[in-house]
C-alpha atoms as a PDB file:
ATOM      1  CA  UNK A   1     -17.204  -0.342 -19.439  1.00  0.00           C
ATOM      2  CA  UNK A   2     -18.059   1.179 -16.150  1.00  0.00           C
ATOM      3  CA  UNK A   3     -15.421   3.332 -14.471  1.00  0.00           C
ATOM      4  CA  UNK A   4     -15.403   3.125 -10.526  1.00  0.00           C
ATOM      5  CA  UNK A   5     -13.064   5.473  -8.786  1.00  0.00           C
ATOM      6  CA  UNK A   6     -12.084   4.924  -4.860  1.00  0.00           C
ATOM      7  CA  UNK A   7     -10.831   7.848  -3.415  1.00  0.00           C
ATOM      8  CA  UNK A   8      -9.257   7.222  -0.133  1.00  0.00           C
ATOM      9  CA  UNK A   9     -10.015  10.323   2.096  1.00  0.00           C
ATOM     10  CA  UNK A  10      -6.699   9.348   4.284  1.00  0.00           C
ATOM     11  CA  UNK A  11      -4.567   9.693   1.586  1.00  0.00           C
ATOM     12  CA  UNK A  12      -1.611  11.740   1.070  1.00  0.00           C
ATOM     13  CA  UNK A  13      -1.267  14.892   3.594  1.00  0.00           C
ATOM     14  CA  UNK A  14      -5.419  15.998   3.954  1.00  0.00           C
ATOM     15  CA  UNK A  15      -6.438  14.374   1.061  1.00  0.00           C
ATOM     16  CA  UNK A  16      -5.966  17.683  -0.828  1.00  0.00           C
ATOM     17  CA  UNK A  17      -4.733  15.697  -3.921  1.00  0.00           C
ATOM     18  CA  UNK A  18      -8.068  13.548  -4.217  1.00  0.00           C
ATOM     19  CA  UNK A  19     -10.010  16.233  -4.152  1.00  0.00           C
ATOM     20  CA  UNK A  20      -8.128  18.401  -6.860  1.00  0.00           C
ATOM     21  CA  UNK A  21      -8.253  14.914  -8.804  1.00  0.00           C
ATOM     22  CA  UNK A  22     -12.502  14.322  -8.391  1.00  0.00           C
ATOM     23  CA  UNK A  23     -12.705  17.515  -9.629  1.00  0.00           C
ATOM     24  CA  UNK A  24     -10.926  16.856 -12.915  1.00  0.00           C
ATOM     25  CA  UNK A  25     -12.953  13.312 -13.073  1.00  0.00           C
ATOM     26  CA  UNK A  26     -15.937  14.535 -12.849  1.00  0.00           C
ATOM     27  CA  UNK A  27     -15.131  17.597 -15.610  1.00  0.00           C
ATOM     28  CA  UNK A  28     -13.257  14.644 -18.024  1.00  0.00           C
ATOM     29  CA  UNK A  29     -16.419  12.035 -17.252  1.00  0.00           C
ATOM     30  CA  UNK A  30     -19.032  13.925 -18.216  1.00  0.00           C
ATOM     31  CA  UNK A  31     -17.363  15.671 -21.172  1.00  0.00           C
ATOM     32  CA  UNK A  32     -16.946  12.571 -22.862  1.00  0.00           C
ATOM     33  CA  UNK A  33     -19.319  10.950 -21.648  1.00  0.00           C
ATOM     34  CA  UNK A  34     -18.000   7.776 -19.695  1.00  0.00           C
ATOM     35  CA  UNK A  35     -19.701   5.276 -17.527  1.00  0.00           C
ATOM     36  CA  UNK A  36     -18.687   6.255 -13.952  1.00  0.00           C
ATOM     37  CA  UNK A  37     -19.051   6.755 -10.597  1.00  0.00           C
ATOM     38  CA  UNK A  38     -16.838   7.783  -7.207  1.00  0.00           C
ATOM     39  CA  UNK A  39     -17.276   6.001  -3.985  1.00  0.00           C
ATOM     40  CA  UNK A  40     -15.413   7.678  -0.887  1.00  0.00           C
ATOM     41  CA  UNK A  41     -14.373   4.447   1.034  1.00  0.00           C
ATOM     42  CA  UNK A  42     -14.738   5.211   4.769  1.00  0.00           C
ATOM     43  CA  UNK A  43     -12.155   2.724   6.613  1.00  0.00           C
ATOM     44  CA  UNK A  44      -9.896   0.116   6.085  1.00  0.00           C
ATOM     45  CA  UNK A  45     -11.068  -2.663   4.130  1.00  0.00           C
ATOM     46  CA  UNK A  46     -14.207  -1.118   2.924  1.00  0.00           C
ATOM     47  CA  UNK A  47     -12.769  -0.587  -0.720  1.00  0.00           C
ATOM     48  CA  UNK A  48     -12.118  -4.441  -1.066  1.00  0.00           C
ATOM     49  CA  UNK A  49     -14.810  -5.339   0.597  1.00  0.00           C
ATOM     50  CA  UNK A  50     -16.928  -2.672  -2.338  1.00  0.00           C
ATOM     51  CA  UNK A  51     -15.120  -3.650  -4.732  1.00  0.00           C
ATOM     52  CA  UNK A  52     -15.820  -7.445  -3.976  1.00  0.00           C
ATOM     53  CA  UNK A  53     -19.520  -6.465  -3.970  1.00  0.00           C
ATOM     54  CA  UNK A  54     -19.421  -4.747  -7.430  1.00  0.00           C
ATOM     55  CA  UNK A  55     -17.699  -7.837  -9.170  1.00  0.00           C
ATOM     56  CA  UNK A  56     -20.523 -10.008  -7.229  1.00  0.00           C
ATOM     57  CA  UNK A  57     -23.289  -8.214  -8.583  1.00  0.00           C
ATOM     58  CA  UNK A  58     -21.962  -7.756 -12.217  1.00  0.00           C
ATOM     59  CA  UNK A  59     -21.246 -11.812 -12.294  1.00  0.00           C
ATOM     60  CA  UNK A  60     -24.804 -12.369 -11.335  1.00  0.00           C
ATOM     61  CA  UNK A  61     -26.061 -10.632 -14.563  1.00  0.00           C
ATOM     62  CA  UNK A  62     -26.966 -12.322 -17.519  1.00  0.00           C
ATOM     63  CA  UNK A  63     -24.132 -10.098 -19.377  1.00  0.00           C
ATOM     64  CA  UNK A  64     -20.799  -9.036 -17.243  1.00  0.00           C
ATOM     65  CA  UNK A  65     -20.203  -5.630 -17.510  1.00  0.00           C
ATOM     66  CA  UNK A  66     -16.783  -4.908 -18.168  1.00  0.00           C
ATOM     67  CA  UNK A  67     -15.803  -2.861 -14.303  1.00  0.00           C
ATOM     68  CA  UNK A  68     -12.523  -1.109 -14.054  1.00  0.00           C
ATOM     69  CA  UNK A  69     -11.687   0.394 -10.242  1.00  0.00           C
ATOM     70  CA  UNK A  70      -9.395   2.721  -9.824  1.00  0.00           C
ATOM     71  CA  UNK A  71      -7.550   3.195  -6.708  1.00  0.00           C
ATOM     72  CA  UNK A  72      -7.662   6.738  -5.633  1.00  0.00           C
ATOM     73  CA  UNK A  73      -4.563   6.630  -3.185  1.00  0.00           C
ATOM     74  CA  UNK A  74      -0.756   5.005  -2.344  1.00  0.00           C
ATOM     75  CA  UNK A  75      -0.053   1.031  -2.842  1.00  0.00           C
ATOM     76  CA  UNK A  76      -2.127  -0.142   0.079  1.00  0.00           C
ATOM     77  CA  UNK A  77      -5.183   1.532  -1.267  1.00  0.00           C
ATOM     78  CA  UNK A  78      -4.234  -0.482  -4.608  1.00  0.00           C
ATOM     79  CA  UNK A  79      -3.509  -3.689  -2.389  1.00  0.00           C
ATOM     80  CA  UNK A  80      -7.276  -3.383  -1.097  1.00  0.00           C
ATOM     81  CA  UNK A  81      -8.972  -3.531  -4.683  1.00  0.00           C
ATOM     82  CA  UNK A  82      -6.760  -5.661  -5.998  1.00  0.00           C
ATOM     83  CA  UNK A  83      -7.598  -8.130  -2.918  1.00  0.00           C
ATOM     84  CA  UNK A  84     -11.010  -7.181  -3.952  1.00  0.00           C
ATOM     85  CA  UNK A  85     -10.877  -7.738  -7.649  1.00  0.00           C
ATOM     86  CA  UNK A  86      -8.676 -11.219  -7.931  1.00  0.00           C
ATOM     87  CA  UNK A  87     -10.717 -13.923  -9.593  1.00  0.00           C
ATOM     88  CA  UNK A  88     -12.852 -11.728 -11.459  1.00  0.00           C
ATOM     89  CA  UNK A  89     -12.122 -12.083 -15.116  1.00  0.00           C
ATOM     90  CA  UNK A  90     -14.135  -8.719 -16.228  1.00  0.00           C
ATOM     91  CA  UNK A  91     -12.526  -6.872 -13.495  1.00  0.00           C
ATOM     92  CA  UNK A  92      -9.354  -4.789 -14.393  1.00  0.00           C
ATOM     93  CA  UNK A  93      -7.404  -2.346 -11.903  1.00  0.00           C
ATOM     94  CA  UNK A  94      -5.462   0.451 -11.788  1.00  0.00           C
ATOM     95  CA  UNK A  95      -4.533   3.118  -9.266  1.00  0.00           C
ATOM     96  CA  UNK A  96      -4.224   7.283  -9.532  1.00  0.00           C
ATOM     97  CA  UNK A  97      -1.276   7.550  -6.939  1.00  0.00           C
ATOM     98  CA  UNK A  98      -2.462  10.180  -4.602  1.00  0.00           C
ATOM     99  CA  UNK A  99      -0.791   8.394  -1.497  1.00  0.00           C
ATOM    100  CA  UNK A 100       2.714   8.938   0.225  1.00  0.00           C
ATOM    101  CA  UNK A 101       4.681   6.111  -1.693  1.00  0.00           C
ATOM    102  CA  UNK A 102       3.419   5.624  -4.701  1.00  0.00           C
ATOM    103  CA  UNK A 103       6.123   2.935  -5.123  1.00  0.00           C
ATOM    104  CA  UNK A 104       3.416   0.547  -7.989  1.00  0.00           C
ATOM    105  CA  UNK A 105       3.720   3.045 -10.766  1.00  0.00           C
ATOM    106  CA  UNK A 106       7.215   3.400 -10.769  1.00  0.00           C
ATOM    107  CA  UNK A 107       7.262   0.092 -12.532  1.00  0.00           C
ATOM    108  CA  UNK A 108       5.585   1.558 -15.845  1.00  0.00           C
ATOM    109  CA  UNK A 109       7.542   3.764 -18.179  1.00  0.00           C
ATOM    110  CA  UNK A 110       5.934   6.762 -17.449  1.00  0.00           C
ATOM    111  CA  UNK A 111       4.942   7.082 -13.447  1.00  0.00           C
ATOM    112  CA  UNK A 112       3.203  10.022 -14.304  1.00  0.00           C
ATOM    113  CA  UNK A 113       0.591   9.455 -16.496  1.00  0.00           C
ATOM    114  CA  UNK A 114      -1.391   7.847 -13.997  1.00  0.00           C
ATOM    115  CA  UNK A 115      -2.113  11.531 -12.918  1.00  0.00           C
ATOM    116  CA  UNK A 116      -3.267  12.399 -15.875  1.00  0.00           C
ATOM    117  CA  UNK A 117      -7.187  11.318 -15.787  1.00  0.00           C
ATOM    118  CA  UNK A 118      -7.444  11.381 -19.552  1.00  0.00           C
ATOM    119  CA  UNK A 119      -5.018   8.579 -20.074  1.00  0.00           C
ATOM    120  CA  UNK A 120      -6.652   6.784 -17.506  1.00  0.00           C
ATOM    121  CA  UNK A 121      -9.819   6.362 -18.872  1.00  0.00           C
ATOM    122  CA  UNK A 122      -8.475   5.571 -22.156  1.00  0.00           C
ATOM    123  CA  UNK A 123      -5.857   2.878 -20.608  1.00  0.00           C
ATOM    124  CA  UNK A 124      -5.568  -0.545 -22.287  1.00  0.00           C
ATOM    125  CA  UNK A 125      -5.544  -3.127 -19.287  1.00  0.00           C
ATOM    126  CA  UNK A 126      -2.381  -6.325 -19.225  1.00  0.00           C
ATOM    127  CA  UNK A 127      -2.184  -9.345 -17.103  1.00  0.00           C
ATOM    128  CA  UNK A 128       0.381  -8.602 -14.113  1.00  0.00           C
ATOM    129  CA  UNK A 129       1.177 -11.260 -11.082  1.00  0.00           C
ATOM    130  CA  UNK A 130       0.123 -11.401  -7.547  1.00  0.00           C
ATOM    131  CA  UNK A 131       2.150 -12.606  -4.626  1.00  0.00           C
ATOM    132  CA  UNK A 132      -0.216 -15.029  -2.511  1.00  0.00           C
ATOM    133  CA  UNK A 133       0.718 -15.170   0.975  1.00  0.00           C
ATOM    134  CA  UNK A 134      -2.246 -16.490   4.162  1.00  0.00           C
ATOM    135  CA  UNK A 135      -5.202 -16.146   1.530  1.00  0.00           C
ATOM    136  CA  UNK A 136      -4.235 -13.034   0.840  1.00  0.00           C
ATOM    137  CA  UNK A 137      -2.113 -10.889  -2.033  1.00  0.00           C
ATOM    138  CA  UNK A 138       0.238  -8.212  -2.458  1.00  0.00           C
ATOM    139  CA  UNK A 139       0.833  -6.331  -5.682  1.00  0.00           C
ATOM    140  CA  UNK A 140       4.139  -4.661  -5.069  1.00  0.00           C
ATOM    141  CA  UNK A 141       6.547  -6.090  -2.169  1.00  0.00           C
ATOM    142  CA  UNK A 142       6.454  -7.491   0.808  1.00  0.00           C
ATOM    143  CA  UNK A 143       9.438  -5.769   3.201  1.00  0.00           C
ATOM    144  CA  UNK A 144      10.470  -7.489   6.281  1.00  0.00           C
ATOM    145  CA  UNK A 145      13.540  -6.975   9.176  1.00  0.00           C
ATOM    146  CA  UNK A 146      15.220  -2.689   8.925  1.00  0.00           C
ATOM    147  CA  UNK A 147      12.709  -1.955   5.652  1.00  0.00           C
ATOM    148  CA  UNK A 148       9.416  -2.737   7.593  1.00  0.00           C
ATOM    149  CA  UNK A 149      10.997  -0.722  10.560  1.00  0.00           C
ATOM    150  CA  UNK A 150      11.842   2.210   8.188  1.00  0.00           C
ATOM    151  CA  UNK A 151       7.836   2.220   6.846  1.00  0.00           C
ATOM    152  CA  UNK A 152       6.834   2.549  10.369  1.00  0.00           C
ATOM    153  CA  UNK A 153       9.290   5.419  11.504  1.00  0.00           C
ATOM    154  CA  UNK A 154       8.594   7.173   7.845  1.00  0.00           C
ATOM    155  CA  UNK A 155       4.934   6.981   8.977  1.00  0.00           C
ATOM    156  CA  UNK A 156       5.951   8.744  12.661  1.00  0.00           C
ATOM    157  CA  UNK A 157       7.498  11.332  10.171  1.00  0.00           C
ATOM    158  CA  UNK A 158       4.973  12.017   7.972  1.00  0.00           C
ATOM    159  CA  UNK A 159       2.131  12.446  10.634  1.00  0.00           C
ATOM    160  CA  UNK A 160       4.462  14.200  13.212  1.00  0.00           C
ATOM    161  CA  UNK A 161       7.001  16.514  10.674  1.00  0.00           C
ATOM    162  CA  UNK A 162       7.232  18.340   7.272  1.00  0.00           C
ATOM    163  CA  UNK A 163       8.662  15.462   5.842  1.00  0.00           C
ATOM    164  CA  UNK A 164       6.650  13.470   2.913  1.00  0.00           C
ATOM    165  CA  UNK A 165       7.453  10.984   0.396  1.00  0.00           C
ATOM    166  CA  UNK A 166      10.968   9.646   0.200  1.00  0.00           C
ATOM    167  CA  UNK A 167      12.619  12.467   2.231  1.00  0.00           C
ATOM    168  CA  UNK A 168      10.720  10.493   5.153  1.00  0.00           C
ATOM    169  CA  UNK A 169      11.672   7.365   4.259  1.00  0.00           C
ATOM    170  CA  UNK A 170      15.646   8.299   4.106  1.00  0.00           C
ATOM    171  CA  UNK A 171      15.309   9.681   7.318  1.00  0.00           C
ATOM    172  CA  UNK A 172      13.629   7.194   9.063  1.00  0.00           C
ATOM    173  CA  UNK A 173      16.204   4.661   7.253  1.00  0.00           C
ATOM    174  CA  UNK A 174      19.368   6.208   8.431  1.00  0.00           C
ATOM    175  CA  UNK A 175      17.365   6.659  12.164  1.00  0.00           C
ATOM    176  CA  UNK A 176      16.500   3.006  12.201  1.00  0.00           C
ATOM    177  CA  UNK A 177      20.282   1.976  10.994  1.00  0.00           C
ATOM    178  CA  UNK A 178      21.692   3.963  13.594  1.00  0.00           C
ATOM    179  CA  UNK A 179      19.962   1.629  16.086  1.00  0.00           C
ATOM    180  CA  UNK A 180      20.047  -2.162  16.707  1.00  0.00           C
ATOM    181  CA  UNK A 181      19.061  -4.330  13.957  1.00  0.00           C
ATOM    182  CA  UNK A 182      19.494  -7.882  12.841  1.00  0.00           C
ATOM    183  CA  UNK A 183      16.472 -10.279  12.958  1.00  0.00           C
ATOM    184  CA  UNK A 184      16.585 -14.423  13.000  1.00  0.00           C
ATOM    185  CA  UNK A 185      14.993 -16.553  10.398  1.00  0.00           C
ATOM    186  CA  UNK A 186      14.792 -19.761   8.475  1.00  0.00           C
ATOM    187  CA  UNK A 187      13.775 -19.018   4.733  1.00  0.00           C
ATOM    188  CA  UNK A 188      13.439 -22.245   2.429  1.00  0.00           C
ATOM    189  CA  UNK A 189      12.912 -21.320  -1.002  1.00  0.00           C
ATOM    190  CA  UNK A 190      10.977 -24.289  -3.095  1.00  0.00           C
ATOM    191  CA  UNK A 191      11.725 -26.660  -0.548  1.00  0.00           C
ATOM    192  CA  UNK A 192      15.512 -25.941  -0.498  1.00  0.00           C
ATOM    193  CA  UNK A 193      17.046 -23.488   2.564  1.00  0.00           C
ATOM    194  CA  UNK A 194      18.618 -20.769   1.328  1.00  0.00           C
ATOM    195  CA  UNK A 195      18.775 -19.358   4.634  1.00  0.00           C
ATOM    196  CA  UNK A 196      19.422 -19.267   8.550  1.00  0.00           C
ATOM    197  CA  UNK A 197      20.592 -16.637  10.101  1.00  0.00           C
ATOM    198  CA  UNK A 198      20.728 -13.477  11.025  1.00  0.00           C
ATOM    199  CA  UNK A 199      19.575 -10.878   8.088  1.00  0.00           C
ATOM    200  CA  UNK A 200      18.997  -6.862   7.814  1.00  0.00           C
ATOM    201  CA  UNK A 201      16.081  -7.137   6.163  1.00  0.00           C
ATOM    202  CA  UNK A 202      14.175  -9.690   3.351  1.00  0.00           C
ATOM    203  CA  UNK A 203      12.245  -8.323   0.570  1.00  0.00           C
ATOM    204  CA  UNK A 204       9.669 -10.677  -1.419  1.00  0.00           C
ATOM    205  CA  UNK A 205       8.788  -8.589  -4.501  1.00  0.00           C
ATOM    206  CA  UNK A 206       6.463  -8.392  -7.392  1.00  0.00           C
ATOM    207  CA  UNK A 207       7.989  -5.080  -8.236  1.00  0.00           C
ATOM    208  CA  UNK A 208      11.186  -3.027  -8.729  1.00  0.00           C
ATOM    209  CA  UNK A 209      10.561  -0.346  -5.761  1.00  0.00           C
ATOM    210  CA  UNK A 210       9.689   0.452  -2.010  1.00  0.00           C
ATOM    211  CA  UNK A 211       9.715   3.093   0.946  1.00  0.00           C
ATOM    212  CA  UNK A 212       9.227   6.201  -1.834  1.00  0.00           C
ATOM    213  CA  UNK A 213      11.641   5.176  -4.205  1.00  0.00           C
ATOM    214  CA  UNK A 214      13.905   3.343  -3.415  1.00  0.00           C
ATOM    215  CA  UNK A 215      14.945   0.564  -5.892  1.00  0.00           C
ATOM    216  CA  UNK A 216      15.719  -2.561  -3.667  1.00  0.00           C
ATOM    217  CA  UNK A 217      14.679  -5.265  -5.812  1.00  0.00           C
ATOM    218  CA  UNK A 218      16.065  -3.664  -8.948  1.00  0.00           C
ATOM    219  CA  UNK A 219      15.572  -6.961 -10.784  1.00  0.00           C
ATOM    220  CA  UNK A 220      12.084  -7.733 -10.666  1.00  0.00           C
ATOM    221  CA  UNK A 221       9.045  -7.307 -12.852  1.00  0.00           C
ATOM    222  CA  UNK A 222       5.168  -7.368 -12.444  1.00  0.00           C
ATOM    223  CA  UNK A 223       4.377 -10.112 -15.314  1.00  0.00           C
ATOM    224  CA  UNK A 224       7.359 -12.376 -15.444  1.00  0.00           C
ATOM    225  CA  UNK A 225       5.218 -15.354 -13.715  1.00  0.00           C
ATOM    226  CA  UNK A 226       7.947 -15.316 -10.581  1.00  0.00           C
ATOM    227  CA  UNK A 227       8.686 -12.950  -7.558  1.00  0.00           C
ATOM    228  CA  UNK A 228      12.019 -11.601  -6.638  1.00  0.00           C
ATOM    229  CA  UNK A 229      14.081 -12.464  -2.988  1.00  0.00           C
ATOM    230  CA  UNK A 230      16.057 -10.274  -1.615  1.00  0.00           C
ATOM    231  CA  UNK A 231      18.001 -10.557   1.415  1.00  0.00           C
ATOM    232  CA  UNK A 232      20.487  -8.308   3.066  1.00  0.00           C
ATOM    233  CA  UNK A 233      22.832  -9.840   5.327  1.00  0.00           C
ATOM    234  CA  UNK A 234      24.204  -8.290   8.269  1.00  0.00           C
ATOM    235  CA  UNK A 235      26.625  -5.367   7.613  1.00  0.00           C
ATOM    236  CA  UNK A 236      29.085  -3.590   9.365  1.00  0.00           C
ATOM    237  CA  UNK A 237      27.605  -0.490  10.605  1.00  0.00           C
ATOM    238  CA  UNK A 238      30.450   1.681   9.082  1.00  0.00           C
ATOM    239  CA  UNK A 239      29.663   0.587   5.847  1.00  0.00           C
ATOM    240  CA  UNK A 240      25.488   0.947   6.059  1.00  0.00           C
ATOM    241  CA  UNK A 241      25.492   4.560   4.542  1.00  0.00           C
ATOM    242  CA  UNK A 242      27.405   4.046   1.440  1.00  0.00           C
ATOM    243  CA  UNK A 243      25.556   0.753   0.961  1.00  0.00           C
ATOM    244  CA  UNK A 244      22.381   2.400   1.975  1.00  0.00           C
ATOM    245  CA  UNK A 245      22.604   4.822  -0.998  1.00  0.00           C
ATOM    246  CA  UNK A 246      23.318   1.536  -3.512  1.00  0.00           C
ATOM    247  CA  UNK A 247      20.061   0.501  -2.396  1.00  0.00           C
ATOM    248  CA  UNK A 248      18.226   3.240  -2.698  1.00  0.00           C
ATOM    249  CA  UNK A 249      19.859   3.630  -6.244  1.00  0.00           C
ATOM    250  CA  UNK A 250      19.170   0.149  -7.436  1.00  0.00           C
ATOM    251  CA  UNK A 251      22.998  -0.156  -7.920  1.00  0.00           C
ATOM    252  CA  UNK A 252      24.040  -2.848  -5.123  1.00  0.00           C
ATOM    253  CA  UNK A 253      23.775  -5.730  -7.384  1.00  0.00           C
ATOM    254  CA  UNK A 254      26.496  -4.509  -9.626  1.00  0.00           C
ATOM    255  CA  UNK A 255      30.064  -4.374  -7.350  1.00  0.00           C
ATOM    256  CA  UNK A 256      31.638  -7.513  -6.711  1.00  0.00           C
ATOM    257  CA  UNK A 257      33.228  -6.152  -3.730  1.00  0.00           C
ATOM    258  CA  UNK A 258      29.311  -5.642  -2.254  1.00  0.00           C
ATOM    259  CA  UNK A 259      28.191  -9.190  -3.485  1.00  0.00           C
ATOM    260  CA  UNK A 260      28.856 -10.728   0.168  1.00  0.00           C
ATOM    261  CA  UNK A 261      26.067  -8.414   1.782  1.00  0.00           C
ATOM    262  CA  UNK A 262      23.324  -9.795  -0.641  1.00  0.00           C
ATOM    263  CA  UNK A 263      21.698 -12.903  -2.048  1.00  0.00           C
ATOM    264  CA  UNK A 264      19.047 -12.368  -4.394  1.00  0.00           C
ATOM    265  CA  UNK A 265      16.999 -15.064  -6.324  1.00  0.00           C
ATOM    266  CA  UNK A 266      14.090 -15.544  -8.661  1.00  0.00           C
ATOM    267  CA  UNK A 267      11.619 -18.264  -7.475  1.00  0.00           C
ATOM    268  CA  UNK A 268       8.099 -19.285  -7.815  1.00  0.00           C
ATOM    269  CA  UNK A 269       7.448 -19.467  -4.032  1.00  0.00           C
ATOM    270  CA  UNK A 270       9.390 -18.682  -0.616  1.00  0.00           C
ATOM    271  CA  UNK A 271       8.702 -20.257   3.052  1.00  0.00           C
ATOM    272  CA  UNK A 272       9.912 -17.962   5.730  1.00  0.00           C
ATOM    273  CA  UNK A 273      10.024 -19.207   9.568  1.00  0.00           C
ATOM    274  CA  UNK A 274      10.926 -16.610  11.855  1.00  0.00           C
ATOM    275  CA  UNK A 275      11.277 -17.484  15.597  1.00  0.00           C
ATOM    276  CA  UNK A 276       8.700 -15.547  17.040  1.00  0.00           C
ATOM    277  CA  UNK A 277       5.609 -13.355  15.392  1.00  0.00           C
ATOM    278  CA  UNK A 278       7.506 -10.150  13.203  1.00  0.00           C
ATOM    279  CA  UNK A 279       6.176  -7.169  11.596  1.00  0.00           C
ATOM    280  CA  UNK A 280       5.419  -7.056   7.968  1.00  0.00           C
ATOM    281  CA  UNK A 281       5.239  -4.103   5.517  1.00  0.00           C
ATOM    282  CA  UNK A 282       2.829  -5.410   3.008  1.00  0.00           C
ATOM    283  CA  UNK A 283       2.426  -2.498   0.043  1.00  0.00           C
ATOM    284  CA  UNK A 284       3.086  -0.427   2.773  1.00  0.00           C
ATOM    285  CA  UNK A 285       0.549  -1.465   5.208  1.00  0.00           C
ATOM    286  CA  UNK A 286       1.784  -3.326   8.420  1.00  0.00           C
ATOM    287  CA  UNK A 287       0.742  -6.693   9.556  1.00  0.00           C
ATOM    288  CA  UNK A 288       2.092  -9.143  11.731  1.00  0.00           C
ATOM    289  CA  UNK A 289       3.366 -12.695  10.295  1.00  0.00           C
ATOM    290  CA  UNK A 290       4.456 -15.543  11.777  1.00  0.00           C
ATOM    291  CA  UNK A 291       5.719 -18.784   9.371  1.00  0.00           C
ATOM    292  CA  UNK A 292       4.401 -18.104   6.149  1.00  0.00           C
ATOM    293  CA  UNK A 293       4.219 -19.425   2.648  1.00  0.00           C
ATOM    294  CA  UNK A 294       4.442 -17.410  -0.355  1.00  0.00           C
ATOM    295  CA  UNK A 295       3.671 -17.923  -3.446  1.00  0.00           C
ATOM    296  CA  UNK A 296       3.666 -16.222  -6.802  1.00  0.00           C
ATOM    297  CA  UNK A 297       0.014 -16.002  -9.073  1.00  0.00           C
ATOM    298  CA  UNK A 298       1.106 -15.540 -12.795  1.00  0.00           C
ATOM    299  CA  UNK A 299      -1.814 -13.483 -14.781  1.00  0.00           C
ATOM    300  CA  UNK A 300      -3.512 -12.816 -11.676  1.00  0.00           C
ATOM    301  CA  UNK A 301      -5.645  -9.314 -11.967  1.00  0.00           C
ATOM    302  CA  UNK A 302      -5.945  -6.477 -15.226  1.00  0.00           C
ATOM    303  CA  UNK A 303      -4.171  -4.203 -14.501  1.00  0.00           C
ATOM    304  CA  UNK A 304      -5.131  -0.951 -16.844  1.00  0.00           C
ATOM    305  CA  UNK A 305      -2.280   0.918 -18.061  1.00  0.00           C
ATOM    306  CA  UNK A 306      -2.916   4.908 -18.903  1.00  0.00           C
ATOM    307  CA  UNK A 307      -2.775   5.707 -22.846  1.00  0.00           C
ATOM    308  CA  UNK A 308       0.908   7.213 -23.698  1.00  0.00           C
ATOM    309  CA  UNK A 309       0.678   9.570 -26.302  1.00  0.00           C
END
């Protein structure tokens, strides 16, 4: 198997964290001797469009080499190779969370092996889903409405103030719920409406968390062939912080008393139809949708899992 490692130089505060990390890959690699190389992606899009290129080349040979890329960076450094890597049966992926988020990994029992560059290299890869959306995937969650709005003011945060991780994303939350929200949409979930309305925010997940840990779709998991809805229905402002916390905590689901505020469902696909072109936080990365299908890809990519001793 070769080992390809794509360190994102944006990543984190400096990129003081992929550095320290090429240091101990390059110490671990050649002590024992593994199959790898680094490649220092230089914009947006470059690592799926490499790692694209690497699967190409390997399927052209008269033996596939096994390839395993690991993503160097937060979720939407993960979203690029996995983009990159989908229909590529001796491809497997994986990231080294190095990013501000670093919302994938708290899916897996123990987050924090995937720092630990030893365990990586002698991770064991399992099938995990893809959400398919315009001819393109996600890995972790798609956030629309107040969470999409809370990734952008965390990322004003982060570049502008001390604040990192999920410090900046409670911040910007209770900034963004101070103002005016509410956004319009039609959702239709296999060909049934489940919604049209006004709504705080949607999330369309393949996994558990979002915005630096917080555990909005506390239901959902990364190889259960289906993705999770969740939609938050307009609140009364007085009651947004104590409910904010719920969310945060994964705990929202379990009072009867908060049931009104949120429908949640598991589906195998999800049509949303806003009324004009929104903003989308998409692992983290923002794009702009207008009506959109999505879908969910059972057994889509390898995902490698770090040894646990």
């Amino acid at each position: 198997m070769k080992h390809i490692f794509l360190a994102n130089p944006a990543a984190g505060k400096g990129g003081k964290a992929v550095r320290n990390l090429l240091t101990q890959i390059e110490e671990i690699g050649k002590k024992y001797g593994y199959d790898y190389e680094i490649y220092h992606t230089k914009c947006v899009g470059d690592g799926e469009n490499y790692v694209r290129q690497c699967c190409e080349d390997s399927s052209r040979k008269l033996r596939k080499e096994k390839l395993r890329f690991y993503a160097m960076g937060g979720d939407g450094t993960l979203n690029e190779i996995a983009n990159g890597a989908v229909g590529y049966d001796n491809a497997e992926i994986t990231v080294i969370p190095c990013g501000t988020g670093n919302d994938f990994v708290r899916n897996f029992p123990v987050p924090t092996d995937f720092l630990d560059i030893k365990k990586q290299f002698e991770g064991t890869a399992k099938k995990i889903d893809l959400i398919k959306y315009n001819e393109r995937y996600a890995i972790n969650m798609i956030n629309i409405g107040a969470d999409c709005d809370v990734v952008i003011e965390a990322g004003r945060l982060k570049k502008n103030t001390f604040l990192s991780g999920t410090a900046a994303y409670a911040v910007g939350a209770v900034k963004v719920l101070s103002g005016k929200i509410g956004i319009k949409m039609n959702i239709d979930a296999e060909k049934e409406e489940i919604w049209n309305d006004e709504l705080i925010l949607i999330a369309i997940a393949n996994g558990k968390f979002c915005g630096g840990g917080f555990k909005g779709v506390p239901n959902a998991s990364v190889d259960d062939g289906a993705m999770d809805v969740s939609i938050v229905k307009m609140v009364p402002k007085f009651k947004l912080v104590r409910l904010l916390m719920k969310y945060k905590n994964g705990t929202h689901l379990d009072s009867r008393k908060d049931a009104e505020f949120f429908k949640c469902m598991r589906c195998a696909g999800v049509t949303m139809e806003p009324e004009e072109l929104i903003e989308a936080s998409v692992d983290g990365e923002i794009v702009k949708l207008g009506r959109t299908d999505f879908s969910i890809v059972p057994n889509a990519v390898n995902f490698s899992v770090p040894k646990h001793e």
